[in-house]
C-alpha atoms as a PDB file:
ATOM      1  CA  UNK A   1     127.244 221.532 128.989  1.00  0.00           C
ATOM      2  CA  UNK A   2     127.599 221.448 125.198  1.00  0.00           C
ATOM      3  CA  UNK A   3     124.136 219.824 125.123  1.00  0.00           C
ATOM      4  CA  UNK A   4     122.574 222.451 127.109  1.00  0.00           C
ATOM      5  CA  UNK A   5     124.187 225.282 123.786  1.00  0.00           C
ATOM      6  CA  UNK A   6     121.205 225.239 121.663  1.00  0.00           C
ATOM      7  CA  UNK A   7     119.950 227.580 119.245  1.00  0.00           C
ATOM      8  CA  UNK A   8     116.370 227.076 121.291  1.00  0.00           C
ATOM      9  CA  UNK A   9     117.799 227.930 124.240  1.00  0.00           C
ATOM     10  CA  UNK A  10     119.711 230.925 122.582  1.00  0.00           C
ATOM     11  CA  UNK A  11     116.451 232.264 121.249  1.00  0.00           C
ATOM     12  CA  UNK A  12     114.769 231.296 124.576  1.00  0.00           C
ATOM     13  CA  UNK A  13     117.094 233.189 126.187  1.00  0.00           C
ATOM     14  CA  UNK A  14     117.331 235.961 123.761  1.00  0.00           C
ATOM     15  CA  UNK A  15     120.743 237.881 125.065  1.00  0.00           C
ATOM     16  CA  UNK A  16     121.389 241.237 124.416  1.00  0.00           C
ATOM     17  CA  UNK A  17     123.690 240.630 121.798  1.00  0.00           C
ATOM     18  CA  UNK A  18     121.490 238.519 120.033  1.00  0.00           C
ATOM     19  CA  UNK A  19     118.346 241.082 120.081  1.00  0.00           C
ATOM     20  CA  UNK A  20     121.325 243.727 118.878  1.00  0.00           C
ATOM     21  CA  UNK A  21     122.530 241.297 115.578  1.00  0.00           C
ATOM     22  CA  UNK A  22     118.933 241.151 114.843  1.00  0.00           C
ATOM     23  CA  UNK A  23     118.375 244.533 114.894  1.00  0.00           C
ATOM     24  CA  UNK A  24     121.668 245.462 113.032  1.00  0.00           C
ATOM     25  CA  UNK A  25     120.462 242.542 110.484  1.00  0.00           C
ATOM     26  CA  UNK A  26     117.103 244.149 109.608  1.00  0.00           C
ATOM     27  CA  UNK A  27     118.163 247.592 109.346  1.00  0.00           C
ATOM     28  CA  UNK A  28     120.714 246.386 106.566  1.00  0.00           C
ATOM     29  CA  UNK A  29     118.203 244.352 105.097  1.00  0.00           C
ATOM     30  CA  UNK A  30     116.150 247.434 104.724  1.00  0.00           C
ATOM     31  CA  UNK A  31     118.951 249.584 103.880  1.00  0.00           C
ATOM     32  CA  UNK A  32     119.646 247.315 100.653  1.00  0.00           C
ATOM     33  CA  UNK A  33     115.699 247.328  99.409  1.00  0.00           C
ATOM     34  CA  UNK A  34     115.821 250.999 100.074  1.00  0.00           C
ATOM     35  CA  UNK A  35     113.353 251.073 102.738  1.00  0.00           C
ATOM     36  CA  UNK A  36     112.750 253.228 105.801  1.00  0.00           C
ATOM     37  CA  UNK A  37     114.708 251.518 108.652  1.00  0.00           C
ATOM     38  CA  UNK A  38     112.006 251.320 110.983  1.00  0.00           C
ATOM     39  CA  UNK A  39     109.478 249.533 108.505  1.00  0.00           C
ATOM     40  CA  UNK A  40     107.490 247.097 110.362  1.00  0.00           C
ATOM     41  CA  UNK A  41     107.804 242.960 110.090  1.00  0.00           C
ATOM     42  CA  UNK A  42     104.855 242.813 108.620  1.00  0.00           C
ATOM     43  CA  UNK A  43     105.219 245.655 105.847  1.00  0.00           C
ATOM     44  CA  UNK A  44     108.743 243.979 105.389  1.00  0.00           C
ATOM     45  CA  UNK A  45     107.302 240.619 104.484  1.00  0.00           C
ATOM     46  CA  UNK A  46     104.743 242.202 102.401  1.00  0.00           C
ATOM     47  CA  UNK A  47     107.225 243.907 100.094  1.00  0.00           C
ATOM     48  CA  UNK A  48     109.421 240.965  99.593  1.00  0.00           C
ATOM     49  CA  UNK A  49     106.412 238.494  98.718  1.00  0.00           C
ATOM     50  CA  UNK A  50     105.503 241.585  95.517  1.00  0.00           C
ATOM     51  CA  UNK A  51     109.413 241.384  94.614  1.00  0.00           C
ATOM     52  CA  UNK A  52     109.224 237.544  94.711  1.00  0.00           C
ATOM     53  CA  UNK A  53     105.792 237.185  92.696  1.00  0.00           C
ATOM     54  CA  UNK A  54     107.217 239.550  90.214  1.00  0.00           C
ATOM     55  CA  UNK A  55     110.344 237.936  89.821  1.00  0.00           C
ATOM     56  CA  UNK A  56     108.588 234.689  89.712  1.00  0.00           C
ATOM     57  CA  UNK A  57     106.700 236.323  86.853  1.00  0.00           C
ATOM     58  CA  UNK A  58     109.059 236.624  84.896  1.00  0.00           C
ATOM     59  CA  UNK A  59     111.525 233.883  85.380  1.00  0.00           C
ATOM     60  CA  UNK A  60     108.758 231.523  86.768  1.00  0.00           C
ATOM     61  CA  UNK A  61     109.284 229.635  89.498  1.00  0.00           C
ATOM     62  CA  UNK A  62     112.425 228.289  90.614  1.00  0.00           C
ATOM     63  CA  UNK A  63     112.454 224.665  91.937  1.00  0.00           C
ATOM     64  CA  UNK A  64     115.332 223.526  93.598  1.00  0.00           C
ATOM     65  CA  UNK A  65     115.722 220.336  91.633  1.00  0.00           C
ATOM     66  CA  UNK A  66     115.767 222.629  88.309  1.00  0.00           C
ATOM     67  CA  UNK A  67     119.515 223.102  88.944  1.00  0.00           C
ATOM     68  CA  UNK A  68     121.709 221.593  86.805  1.00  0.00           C
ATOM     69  CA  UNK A  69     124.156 219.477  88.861  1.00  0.00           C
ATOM     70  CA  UNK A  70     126.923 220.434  86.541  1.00  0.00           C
ATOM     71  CA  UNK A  71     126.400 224.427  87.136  1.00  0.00           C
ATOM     72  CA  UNK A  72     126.835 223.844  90.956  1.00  0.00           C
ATOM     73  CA  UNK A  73     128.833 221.470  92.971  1.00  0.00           C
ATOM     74  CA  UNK A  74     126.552 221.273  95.720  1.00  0.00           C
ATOM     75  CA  UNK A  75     127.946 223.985  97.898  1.00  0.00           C
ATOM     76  CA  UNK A  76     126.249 227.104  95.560  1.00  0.00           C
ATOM     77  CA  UNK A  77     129.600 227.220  93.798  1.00  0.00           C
ATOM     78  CA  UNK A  78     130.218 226.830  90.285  1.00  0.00           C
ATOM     79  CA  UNK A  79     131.787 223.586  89.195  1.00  0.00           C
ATOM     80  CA  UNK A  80     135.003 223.126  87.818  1.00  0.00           C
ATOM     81  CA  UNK A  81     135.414 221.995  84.201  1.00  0.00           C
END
């Protein structure tokens, strides 16, 4: 049974709950960036590629092996001294 609990078959199955979370997801997603709540997946993705390339623009681009292994302890918190 515990083989059959999947997160394909979840999203195969897509249950009403599921569909809802989404939903409640993306309309605080937009609510954060200040968009409408019914902007489209596609306008949605457009905006947050702009923010990224600006942000990349002027930070540059972040690499994942540019962290220093003594700011973080692996977990995305700060080490302790």
């Amino acid at each position: 049974m515990l083989r059959e609990r999947t997160l394909t078959n979840l999203y195969n199955q897509r249950p009403q709950w599921l569909i809802d979370a989404h939903r409640d997801v993306d309309a605080a997603v937009a609510a954060a960036y200040g968009w409408p709540a019914d902007i489209s997946e596609e306008d949605a993705l457009a905006k947050l590629l702009e923010l990224n390339l600006a942000r990349a623009a002027v930070n540059g681009p972040f690499l994942a092996n540019d962290v220093d292994e003594n700011e973080q302890n692996g977990n995305g918190e700060d080490a302790e001294d």
